[in-house]
N, C-alpha and C. Protein backbone atom coordinates (compact mmCIF):
# COMPACT_ATOMS: atom_id res chain seq x y z
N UNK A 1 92.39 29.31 77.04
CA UNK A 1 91.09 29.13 77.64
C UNK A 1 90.11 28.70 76.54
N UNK A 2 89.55 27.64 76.54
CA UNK A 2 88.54 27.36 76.09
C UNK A 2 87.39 28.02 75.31
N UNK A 3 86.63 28.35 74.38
CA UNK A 3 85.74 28.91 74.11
C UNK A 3 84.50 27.89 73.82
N UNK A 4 83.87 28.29 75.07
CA UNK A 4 82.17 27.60 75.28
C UNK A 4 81.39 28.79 74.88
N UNK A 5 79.92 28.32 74.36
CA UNK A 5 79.02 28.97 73.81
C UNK A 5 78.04 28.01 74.34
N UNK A 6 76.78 28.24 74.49
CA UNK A 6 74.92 28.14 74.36
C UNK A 6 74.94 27.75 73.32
N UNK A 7 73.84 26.69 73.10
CA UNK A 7 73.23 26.27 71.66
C UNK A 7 72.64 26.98 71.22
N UNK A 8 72.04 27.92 72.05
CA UNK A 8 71.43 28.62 70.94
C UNK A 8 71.83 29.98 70.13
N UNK A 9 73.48 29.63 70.65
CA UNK A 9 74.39 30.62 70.02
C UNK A 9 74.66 30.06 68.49
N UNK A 10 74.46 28.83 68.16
CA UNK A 10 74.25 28.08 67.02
C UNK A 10 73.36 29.07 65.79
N UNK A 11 72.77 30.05 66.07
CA UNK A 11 71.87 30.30 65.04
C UNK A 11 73.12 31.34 64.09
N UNK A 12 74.07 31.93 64.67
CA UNK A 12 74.28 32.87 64.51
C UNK A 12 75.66 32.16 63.41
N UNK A 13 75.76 31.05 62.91
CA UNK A 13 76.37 30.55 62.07
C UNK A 13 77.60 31.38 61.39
N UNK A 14 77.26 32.35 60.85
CA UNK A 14 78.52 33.00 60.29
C UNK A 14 79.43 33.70 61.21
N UNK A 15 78.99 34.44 62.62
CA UNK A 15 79.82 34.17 63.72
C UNK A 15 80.47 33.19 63.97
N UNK A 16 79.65 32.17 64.01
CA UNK A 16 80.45 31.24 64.87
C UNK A 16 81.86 30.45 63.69
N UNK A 17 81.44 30.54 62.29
CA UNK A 17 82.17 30.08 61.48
C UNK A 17 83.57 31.07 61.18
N UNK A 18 82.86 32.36 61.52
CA UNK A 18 84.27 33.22 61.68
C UNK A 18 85.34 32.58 62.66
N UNK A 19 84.64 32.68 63.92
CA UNK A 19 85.01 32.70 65.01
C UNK A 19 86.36 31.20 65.44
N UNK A 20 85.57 30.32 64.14
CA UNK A 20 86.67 28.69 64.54
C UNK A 20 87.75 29.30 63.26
N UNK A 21 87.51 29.77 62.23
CA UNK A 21 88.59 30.17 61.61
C UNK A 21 89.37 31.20 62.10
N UNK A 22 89.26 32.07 63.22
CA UNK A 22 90.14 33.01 63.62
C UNK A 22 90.95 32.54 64.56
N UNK A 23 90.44 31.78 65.82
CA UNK A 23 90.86 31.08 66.70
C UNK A 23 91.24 29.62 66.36
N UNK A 24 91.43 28.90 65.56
CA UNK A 24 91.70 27.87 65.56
C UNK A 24 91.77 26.85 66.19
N UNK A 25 90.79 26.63 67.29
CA UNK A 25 90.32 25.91 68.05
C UNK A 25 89.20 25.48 68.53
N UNK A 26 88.89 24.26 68.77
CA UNK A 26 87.61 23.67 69.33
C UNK A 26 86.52 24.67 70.17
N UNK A 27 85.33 25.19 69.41
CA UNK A 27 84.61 25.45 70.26
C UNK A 27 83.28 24.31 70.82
N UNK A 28 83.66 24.71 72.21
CA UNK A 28 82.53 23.68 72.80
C UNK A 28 81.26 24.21 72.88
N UNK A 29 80.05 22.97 72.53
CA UNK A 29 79.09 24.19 72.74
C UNK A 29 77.91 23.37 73.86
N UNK A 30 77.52 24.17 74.79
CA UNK A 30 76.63 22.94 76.14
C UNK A 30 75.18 23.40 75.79
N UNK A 31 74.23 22.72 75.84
CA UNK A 31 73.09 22.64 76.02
C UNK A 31 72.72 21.94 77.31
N UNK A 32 72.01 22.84 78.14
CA UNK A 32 71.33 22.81 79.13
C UNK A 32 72.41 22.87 80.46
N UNK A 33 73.21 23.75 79.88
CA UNK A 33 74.47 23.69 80.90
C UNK A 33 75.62 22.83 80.88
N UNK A 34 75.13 20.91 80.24
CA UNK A 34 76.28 20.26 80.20
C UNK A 34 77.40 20.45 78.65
N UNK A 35 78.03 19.40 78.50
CA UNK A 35 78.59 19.95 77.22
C UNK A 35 77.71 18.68 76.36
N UNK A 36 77.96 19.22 75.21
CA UNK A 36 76.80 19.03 74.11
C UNK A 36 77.41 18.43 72.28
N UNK A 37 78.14 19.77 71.99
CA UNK A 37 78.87 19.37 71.03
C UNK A 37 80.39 19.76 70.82
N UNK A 38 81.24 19.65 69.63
CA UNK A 38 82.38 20.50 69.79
C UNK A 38 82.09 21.06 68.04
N UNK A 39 82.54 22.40 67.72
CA UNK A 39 82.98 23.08 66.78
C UNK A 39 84.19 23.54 66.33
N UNK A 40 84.43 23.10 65.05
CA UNK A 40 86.39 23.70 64.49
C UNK A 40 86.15 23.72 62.85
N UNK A 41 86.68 24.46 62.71
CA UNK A 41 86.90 24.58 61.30
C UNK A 41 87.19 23.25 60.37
N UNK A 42 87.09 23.33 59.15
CA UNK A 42 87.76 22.03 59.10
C UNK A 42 89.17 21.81 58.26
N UNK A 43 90.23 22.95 58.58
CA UNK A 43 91.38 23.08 58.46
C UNK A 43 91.78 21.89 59.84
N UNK A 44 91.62 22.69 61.12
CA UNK A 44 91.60 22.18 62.43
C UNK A 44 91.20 20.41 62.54
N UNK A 45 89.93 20.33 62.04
CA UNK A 45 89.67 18.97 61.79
C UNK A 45 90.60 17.86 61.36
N UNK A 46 91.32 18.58 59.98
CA UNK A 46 91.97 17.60 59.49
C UNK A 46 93.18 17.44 60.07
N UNK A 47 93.88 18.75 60.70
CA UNK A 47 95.18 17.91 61.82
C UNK A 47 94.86 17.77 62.74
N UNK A 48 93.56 17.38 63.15
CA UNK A 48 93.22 16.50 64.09
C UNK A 48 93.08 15.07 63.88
N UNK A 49 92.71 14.79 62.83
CA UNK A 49 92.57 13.51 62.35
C UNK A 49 94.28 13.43 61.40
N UNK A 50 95.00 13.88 60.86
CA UNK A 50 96.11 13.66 60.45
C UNK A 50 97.12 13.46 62.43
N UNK A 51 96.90 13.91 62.95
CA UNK A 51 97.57 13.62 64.46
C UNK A 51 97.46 11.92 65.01
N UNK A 52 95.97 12.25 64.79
CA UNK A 52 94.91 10.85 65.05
C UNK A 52 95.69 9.44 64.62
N UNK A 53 95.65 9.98 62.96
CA UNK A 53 96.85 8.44 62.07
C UNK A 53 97.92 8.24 62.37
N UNK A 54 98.72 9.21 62.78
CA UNK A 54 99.82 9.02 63.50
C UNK A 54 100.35 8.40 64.40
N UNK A 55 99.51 9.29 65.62
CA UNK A 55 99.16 8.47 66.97
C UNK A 55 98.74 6.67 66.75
N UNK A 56 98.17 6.63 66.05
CA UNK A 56 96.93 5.15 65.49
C UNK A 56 98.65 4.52 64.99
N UNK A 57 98.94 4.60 64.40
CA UNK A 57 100.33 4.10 63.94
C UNK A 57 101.59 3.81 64.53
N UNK A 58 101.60 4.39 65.46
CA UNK A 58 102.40 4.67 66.70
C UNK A 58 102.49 3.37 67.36
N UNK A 59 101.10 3.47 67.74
CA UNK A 59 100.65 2.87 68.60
C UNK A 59 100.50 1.19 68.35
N UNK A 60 100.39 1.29 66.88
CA UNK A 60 100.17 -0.59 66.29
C UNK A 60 101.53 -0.62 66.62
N UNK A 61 102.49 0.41 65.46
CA UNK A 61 103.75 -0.46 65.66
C UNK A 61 104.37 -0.72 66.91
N UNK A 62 104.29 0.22 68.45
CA UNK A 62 104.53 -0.67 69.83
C UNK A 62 103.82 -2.02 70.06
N UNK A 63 103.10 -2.35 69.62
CA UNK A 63 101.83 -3.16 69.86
C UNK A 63 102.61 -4.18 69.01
N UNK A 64 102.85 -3.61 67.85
CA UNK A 64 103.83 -5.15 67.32
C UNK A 64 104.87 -5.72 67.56
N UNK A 65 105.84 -4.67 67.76
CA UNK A 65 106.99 -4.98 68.63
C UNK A 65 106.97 -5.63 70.18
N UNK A 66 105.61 -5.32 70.47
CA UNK A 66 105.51 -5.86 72.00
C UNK A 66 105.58 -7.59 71.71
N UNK A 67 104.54 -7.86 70.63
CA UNK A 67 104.03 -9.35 70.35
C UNK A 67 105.40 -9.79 69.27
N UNK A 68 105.87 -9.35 68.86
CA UNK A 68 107.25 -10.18 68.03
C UNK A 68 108.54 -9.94 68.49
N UNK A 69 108.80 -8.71 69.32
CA UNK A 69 110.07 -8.32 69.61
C UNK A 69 110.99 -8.30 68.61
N UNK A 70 110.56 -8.07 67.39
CA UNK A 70 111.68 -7.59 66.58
C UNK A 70 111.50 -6.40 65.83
N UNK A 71 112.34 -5.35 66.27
CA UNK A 71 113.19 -4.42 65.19
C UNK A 71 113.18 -4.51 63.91
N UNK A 72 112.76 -3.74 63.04
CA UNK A 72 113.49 -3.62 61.65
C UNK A 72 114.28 -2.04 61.35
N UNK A 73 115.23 -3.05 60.73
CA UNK A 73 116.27 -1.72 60.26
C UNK A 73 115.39 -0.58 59.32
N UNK A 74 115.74 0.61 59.80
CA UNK A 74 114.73 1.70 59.14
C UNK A 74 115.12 1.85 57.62
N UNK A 75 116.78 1.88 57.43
CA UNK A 75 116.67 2.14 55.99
C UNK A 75 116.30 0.70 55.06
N UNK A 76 115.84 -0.70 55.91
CA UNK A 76 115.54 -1.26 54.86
C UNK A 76 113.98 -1.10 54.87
N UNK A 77 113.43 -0.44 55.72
CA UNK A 77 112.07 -0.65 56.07
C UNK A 77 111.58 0.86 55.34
N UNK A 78 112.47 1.86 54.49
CA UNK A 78 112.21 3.09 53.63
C UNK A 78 112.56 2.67 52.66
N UNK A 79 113.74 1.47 52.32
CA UNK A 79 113.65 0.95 50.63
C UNK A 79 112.33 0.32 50.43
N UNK A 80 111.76 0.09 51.45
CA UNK A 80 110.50 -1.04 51.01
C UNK A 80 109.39 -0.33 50.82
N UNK A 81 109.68 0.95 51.51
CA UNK A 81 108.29 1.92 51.77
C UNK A 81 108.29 2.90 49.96
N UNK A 82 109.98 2.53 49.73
CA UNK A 82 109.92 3.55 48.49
C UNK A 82 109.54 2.50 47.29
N UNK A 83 110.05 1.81 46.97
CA UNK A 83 110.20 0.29 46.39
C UNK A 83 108.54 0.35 46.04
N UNK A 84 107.37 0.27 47.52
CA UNK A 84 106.39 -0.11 47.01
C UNK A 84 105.93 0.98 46.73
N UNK A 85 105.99 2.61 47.28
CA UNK A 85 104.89 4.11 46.63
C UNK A 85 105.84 4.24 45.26
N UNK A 86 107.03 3.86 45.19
CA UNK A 86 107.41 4.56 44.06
C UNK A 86 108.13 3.41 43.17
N UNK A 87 107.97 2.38 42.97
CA UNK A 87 108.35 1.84 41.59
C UNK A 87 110.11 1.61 42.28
């Protein structure tokens, strides 16, 4: 279940900073009833955005394969990946 809060539950900062590090999840927060902002730690943040690159990557390489239809063999496509991070 979700954890929504009031903005003007915002003041109370070290609550609320406990609160995304204990739960590890998005708190939403609504002003004037609608929703407003979201709150997370920024452990949470970053495998959100490490998910994000993934997904984002995923998604070109279908996108390339759609427009060239070709395959590459994986272990030549990890000599190349090692070849170029590692010498």
């Amino acid at each position: 279940m979700p954890t929504i809060i009031p903005i003007r539950d915002l003041r109370n900062t070290s609550e609320i900073s406990e609160m995304a590090h204990k739960k590890q999840e998005p708190i939403f927060v609504t002003k004037n009833g609608y929703s407003d902002l979201v709150v997370m730690s920024a452990e949470l943040y970053e495998q959100f955005a490490a998910n994000n690159r993934i997904d984002q990557a995923i998604t070109e390489a279908e996108a390339e394969f759609e427009l060239t239809g070709e395959a590459i063999d994986a272990k030549k496509a990890f000599d190349e990946l090692e070849k170029k991070y590692f010498g």
